[in-house]
PDB file of N, CA and C in Angstrom:
ATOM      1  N   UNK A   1     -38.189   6.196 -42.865  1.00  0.00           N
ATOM      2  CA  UNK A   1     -39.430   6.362 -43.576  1.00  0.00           C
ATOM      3  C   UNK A   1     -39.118   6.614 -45.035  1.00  0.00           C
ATOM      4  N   UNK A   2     -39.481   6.194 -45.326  1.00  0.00           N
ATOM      5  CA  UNK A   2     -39.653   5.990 -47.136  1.00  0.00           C
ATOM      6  C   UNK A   2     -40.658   6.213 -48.032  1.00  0.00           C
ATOM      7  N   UNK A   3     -40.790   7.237 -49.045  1.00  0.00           N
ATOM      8  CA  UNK A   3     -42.319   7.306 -49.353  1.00  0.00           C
ATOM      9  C   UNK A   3     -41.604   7.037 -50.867  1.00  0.00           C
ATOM     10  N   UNK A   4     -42.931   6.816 -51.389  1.00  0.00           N
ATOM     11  CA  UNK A   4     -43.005   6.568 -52.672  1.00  0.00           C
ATOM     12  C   UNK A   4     -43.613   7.316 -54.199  1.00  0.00           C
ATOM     13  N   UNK A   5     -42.648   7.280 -55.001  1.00  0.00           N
ATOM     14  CA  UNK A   5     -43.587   8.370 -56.053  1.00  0.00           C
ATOM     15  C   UNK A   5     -44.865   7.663 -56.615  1.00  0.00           C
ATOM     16  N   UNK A   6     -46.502   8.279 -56.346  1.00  0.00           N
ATOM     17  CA  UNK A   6     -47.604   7.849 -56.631  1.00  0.00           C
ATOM     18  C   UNK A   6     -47.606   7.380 -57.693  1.00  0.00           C
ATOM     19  N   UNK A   7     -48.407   5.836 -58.214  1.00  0.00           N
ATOM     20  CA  UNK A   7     -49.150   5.664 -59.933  1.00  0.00           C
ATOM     21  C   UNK A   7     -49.847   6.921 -60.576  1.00  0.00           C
ATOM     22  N   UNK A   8     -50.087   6.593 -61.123  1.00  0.00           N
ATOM     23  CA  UNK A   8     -51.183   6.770 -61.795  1.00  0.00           C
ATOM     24  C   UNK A   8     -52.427   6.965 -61.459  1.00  0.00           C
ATOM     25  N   UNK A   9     -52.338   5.601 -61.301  1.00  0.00           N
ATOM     26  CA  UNK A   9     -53.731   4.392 -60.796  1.00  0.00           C
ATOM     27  C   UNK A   9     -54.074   4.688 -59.379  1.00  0.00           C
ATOM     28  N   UNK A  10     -53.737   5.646 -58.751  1.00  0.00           N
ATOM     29  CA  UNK A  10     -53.814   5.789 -57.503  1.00  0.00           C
ATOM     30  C   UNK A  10     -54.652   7.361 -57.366  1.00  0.00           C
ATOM     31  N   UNK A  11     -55.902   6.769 -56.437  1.00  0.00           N
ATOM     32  CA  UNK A  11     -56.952   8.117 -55.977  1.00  0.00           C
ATOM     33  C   UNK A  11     -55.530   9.249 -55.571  1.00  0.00           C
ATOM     34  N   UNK A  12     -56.616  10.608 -56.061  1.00  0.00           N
ATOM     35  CA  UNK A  12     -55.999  12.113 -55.862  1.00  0.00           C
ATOM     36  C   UNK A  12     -57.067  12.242 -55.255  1.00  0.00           C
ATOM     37  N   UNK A  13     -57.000  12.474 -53.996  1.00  0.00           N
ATOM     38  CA  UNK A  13     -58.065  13.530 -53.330  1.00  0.00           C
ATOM     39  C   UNK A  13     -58.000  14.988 -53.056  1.00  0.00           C
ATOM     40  N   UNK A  14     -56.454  15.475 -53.117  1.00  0.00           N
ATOM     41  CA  UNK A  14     -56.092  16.722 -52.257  1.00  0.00           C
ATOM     42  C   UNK A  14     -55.630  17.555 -53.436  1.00  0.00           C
ATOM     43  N   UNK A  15     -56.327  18.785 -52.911  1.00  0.00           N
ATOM     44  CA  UNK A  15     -55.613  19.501 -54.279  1.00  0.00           C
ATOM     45  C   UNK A  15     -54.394  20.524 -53.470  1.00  0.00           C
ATOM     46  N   UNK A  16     -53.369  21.080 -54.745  1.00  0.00           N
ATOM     47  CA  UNK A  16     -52.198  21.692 -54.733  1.00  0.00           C
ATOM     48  C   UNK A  16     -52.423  23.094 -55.405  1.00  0.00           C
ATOM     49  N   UNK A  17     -51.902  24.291 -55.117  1.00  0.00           N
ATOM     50  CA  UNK A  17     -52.213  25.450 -56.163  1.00  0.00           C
ATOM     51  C   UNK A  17     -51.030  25.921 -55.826  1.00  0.00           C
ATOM     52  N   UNK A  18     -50.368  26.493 -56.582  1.00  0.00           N
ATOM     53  CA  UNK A  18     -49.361  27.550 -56.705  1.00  0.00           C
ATOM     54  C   UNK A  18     -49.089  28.564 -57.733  1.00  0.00           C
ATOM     55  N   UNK A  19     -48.798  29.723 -57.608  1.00  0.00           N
ATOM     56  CA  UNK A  19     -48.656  30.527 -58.058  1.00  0.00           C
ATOM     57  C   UNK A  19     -47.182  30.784 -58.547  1.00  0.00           C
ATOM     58  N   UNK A  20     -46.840  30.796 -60.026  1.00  0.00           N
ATOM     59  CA  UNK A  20     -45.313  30.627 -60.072  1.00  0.00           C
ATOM     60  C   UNK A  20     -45.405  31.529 -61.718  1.00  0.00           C
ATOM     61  N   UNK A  21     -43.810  32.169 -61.629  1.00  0.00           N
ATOM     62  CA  UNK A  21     -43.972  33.381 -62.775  1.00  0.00           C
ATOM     63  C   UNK A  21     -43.819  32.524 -64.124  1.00  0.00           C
ATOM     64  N   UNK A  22     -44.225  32.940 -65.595  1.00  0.00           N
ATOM     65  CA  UNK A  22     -44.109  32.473 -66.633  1.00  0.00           C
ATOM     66  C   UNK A  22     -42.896  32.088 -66.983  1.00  0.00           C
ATOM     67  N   UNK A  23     -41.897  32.485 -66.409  1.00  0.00           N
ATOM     68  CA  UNK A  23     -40.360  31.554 -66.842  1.00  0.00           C
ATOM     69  C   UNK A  23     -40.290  30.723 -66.086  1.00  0.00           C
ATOM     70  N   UNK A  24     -40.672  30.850 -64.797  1.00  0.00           N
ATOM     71  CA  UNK A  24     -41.016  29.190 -64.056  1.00  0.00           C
ATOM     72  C   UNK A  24     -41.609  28.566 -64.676  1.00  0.00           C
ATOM     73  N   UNK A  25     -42.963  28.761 -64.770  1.00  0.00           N
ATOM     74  CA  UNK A  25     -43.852  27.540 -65.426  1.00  0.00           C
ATOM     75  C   UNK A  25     -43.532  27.718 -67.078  1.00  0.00           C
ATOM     76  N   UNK A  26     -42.530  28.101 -67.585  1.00  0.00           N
ATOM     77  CA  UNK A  26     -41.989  27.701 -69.042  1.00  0.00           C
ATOM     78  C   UNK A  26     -40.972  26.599 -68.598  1.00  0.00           C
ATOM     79  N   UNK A  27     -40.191  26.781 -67.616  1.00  0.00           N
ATOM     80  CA  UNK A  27     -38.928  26.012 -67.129  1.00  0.00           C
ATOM     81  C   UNK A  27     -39.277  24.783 -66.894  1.00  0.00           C
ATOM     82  N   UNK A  28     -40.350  24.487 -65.835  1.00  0.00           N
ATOM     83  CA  UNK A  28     -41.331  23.370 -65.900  1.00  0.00           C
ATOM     84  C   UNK A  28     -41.934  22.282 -66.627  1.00  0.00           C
ATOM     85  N   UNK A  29     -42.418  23.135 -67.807  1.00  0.00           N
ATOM     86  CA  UNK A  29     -42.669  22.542 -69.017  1.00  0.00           C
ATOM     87  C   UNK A  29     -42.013  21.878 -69.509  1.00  0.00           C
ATOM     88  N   UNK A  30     -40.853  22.633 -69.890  1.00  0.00           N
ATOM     89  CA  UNK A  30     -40.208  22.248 -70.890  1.00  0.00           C
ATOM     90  C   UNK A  30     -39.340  20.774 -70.333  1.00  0.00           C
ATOM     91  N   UNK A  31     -39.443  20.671 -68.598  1.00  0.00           N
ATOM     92  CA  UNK A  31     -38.370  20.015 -68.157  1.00  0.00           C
ATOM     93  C   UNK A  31     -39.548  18.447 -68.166  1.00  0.00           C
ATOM     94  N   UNK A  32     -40.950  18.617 -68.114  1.00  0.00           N
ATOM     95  CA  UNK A  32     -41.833  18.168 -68.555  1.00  0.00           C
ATOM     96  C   UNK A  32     -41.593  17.494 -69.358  1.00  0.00           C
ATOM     97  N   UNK A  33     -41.719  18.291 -70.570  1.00  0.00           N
ATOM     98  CA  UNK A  33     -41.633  17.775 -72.241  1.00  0.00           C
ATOM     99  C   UNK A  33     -40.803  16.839 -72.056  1.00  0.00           C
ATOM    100  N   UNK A  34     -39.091  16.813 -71.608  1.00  0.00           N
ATOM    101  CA  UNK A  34     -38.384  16.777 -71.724  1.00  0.00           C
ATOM    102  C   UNK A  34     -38.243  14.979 -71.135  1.00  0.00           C
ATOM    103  N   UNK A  35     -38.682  14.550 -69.588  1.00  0.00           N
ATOM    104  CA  UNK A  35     -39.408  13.835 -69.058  1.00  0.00           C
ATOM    105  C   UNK A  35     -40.028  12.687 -69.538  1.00  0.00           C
ATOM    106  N   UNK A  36     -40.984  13.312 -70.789  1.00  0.00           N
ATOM    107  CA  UNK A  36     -42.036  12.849 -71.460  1.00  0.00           C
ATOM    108  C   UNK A  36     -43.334  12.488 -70.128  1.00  0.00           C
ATOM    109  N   UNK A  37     -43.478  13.626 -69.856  1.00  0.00           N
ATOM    110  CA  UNK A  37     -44.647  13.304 -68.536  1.00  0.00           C
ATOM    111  C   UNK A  37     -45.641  14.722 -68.793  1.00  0.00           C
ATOM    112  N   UNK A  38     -46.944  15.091 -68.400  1.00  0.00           N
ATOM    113  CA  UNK A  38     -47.843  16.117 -67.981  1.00  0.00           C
ATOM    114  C   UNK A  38     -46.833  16.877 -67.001  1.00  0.00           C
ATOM    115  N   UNK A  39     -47.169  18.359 -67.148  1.00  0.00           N
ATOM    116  CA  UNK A  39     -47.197  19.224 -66.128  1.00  0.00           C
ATOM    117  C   UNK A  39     -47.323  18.748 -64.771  1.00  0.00           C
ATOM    118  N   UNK A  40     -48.441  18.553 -64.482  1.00  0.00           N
ATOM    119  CA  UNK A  40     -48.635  18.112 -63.033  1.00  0.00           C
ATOM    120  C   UNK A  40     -47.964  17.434 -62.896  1.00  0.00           C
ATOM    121  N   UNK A  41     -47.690  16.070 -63.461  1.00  0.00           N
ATOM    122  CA  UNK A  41     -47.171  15.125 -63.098  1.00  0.00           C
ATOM    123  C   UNK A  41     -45.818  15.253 -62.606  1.00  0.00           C
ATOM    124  N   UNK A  42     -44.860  16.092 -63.338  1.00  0.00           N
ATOM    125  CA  UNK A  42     -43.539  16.984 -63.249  1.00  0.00           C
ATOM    126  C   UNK A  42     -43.445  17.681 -61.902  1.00  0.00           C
ATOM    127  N   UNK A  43     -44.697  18.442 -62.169  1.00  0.00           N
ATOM    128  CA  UNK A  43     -44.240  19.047 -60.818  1.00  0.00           C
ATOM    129  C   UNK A  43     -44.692  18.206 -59.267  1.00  0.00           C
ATOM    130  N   UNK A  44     -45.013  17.150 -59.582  1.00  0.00           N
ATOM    131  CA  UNK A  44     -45.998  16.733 -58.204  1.00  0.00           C
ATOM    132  C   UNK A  44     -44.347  15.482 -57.913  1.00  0.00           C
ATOM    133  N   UNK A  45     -44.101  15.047 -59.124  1.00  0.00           N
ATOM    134  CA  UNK A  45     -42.945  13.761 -58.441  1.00  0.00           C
ATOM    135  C   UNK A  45     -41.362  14.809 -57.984  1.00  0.00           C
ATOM    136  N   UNK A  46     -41.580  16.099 -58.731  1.00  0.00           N
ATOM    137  CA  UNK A  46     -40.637  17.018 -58.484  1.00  0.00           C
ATOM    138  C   UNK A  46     -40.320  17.361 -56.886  1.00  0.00           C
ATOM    139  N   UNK A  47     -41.359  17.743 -56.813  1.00  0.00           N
ATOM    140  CA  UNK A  47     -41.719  17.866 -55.067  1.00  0.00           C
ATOM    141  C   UNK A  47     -41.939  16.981 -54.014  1.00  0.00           C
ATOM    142  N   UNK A  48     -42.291  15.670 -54.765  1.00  0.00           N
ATOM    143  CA  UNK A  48     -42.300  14.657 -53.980  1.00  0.00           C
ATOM    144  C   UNK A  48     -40.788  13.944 -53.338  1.00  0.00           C
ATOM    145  N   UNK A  49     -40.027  14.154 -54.298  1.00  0.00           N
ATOM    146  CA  UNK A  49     -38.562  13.759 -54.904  1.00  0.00           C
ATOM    147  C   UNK A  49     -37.955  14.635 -53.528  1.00  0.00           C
ATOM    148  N   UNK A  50     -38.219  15.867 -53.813  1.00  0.00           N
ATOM    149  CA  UNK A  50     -37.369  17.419 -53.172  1.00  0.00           C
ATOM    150  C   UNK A  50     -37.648  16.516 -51.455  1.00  0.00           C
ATOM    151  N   UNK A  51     -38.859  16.578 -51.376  1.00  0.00           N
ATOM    152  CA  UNK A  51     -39.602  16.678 -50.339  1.00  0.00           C
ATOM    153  C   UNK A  51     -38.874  15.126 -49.077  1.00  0.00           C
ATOM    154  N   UNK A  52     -38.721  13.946 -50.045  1.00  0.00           N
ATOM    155  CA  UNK A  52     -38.494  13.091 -49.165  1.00  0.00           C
ATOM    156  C   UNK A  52     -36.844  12.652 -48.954  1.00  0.00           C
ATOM    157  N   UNK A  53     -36.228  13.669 -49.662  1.00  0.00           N
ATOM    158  CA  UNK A  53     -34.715  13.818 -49.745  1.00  0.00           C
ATOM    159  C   UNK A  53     -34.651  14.852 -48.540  1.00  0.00           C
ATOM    160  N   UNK A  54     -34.915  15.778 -48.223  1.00  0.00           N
ATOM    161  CA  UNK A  54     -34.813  16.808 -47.334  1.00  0.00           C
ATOM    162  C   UNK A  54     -35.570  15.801 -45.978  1.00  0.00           C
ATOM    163  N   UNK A  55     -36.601  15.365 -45.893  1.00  0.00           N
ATOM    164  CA  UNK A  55     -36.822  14.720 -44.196  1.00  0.00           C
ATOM    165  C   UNK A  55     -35.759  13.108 -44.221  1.00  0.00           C
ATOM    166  N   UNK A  56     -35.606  12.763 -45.279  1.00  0.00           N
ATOM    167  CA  UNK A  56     -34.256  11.491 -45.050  1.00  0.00           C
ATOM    168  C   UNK A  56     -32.803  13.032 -44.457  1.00  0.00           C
ATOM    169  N   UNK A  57     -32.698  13.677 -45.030  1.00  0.00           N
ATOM    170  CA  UNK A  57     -31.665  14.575 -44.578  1.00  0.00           C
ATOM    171  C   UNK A  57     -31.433  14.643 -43.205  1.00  0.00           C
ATOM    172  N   UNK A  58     -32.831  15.221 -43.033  1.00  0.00           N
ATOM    173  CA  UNK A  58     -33.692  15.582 -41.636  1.00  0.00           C
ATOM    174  C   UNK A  58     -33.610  14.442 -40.582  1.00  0.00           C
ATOM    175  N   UNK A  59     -33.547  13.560 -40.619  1.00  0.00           N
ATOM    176  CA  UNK A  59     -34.038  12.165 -39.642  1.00  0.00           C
ATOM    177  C   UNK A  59     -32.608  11.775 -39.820  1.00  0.00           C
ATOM    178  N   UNK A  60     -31.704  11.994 -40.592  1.00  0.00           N
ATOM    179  CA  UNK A  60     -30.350  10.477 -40.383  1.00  0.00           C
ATOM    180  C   UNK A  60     -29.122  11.731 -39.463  1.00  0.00           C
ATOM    181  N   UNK A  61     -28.646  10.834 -38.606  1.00  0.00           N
ATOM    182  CA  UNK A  61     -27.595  11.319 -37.598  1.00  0.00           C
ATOM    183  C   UNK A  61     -26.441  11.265 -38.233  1.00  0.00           C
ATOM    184  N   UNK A  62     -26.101  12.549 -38.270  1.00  0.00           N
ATOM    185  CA  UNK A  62     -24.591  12.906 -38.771  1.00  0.00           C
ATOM    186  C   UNK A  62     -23.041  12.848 -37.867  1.00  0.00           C
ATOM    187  N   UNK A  63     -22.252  11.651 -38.286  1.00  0.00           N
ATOM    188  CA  UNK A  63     -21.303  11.936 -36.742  1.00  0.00           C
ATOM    189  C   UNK A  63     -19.602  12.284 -37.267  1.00  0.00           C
ATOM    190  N   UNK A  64     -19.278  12.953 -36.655  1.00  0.00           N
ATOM    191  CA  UNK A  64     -17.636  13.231 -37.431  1.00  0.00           C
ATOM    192  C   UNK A  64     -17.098  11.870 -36.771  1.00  0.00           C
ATOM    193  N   UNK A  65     -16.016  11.312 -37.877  1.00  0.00           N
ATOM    194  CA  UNK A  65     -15.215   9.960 -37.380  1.00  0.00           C
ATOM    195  C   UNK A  65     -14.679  10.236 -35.399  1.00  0.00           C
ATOM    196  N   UNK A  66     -14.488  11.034 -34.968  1.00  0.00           N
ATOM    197  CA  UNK A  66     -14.265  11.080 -33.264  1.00  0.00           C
ATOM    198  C   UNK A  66     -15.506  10.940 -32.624  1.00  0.00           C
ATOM    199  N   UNK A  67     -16.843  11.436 -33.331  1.00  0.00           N
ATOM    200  CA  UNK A  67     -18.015  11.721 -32.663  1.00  0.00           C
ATOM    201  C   UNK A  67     -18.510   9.864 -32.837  1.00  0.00           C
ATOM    202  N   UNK A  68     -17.892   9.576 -33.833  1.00  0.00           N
ATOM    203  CA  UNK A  68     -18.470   7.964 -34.132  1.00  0.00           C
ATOM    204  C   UNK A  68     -17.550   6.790 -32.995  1.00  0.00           C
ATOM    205  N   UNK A  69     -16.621   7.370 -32.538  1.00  0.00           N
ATOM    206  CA  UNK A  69     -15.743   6.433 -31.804  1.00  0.00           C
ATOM    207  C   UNK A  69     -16.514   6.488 -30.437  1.00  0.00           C
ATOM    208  N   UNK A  70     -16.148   8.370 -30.005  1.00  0.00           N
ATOM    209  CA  UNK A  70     -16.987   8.088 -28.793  1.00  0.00           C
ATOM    210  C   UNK A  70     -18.482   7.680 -28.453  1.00  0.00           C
ATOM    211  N   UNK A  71     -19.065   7.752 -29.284  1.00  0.00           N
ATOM    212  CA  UNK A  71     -20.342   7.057 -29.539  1.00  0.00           C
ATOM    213  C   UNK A  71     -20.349   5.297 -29.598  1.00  0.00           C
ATOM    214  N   UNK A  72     -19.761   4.604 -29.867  1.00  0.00           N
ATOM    215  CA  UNK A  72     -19.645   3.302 -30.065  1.00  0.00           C
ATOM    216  C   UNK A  72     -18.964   2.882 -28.715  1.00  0.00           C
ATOM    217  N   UNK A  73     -17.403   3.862 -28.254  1.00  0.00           N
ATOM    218  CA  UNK A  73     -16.975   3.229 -27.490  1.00  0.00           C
ATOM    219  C   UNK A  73     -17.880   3.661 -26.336  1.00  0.00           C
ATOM    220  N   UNK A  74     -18.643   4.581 -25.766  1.00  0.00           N
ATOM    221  CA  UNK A  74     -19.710   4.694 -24.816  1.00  0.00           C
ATOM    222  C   UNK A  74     -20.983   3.109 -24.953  1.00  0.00           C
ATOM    223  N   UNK A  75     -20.966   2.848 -25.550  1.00  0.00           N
ATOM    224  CA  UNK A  75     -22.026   1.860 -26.239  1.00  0.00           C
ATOM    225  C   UNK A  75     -21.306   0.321 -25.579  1.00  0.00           C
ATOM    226  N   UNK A  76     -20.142   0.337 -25.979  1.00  0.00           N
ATOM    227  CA  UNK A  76     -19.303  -0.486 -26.086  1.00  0.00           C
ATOM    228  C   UNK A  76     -18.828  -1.073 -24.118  1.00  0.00           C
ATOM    229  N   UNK A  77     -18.232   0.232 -23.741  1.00  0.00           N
ATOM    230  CA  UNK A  77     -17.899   0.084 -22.523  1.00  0.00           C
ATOM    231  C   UNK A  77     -18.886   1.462 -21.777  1.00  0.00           C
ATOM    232  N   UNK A  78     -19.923   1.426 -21.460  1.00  0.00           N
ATOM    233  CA  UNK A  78     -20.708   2.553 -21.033  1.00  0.00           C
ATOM    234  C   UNK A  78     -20.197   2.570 -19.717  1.00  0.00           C
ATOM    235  N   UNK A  79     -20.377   4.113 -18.844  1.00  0.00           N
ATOM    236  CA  UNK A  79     -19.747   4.541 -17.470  1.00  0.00           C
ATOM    237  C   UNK A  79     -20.775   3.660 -16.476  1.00  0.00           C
ATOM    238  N   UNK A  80     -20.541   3.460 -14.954  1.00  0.00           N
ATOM    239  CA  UNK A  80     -21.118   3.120 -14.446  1.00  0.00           C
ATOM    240  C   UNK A  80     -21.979   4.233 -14.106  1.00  0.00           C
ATOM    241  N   UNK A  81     -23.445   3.968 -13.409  1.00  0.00           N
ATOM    242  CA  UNK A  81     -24.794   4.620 -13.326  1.00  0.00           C
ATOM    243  C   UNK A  81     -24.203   5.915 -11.793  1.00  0.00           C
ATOM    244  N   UNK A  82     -24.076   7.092 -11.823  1.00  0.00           N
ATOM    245  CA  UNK A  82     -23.522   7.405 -10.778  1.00  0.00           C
ATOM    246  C   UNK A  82     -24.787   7.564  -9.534  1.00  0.00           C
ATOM    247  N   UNK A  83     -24.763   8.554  -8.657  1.00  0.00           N
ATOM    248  CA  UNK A  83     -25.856   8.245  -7.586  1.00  0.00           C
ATOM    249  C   UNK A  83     -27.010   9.251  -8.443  1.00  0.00           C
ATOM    250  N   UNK A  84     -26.848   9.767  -8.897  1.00  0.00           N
ATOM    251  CA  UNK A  84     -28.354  10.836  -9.503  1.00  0.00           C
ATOM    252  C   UNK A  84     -28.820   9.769 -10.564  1.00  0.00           C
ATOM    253  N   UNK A  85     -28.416   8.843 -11.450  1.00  0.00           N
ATOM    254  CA  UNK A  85     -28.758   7.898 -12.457  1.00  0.00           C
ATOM    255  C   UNK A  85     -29.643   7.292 -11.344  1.00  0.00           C
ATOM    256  N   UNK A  86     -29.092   6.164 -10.415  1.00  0.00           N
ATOM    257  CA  UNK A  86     -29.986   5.288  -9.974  1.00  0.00           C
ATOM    258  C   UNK A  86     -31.116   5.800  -9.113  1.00  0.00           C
ATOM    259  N   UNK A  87     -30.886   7.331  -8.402  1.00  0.00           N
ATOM    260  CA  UNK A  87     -31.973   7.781  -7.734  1.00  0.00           C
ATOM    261  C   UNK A  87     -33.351   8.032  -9.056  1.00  0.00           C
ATOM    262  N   UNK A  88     -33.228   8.506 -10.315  1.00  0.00           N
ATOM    263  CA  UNK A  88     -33.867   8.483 -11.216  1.00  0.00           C
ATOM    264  C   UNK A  88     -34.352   7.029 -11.753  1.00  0.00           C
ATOM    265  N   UNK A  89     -33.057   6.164 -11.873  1.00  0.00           N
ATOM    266  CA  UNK A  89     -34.195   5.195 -12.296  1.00  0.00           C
ATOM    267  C   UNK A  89     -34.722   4.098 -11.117  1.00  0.00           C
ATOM    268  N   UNK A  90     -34.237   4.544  -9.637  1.00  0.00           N
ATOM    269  CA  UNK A  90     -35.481   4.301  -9.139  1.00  0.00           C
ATOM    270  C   UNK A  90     -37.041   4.929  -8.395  1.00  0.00           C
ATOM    271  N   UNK A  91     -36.764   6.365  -9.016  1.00  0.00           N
ATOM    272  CA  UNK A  91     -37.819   6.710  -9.046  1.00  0.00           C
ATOM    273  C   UNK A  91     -38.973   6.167 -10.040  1.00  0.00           C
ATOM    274  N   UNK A  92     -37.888   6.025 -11.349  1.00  0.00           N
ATOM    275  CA  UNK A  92     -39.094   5.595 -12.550  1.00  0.00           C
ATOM    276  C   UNK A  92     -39.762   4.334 -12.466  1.00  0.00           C
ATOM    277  N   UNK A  93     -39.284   3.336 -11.751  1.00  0.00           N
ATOM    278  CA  UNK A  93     -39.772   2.227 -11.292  1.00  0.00           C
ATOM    279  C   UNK A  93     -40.874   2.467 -10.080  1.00  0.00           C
ATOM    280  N   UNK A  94     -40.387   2.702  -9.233  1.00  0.00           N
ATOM    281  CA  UNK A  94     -41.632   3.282  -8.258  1.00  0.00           C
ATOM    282  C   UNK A  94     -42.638   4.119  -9.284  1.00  0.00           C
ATOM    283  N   UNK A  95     -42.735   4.832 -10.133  1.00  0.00           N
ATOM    284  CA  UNK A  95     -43.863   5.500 -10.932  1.00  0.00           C
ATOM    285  C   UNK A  95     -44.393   4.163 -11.575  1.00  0.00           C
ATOM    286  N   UNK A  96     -44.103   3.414 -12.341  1.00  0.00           N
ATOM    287  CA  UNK A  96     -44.365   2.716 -13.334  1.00  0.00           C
ATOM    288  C   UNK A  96     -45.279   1.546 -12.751  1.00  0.00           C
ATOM    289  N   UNK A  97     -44.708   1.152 -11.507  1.00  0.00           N
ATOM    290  CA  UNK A  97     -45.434   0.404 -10.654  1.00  0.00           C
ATOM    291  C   UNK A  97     -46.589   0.567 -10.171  1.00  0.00           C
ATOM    292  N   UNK A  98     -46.734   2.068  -9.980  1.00  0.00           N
ATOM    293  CA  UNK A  98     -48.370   2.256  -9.441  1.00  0.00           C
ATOM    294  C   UNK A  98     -49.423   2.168 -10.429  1.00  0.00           C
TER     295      UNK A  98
END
């Protein structure tokens, strides 16, 4: 999933409030100014930015190089189904059927 930092040109319906101390919202500003963008604007792609870096974090599978072998080679040459596998998947067939 991929989101995107909003236009401009694009409806705001929802509003945001926060409460943040005067060296924050000086820090802000200035990083603003700095930008060449509005306040809001700073802080809304700021958070947007924060926000879709942390659930890409969140969602991608992390594997150590052994965790990636046995993962592929399971994939690769998977075990045969033992007797509790096929009693399950033929239960799930008998469900699916009715």
């Amino acid at each position: 999933m991929q989101a995107t930092i909003s236009t401009p040109d694009k409806a705001r319906g929802a509003r945001l409030e926060a409460r943040v101390s005067s060296a924050q919202k000086a820090l802000f500003q200035r990083a603003a100014d700095l930008s060449t963008r509005t306040l809001s604007e700073f802080v809304v792609a700021s958070a947007q930015e924060a926000a879709t870096r942390i659930i890409q974090e969140n969602e991608a599978i992390r594997l150590t190089r052994a965790e990636q072998i046995a993962f592929v080679s399971a994939l690769l040459d998977p075990p045969k189904p033992n007797a509790r596998l096929r009693q399950a998947a033929k239960k799930y067939r008998a469900q699916m059927a009715a």
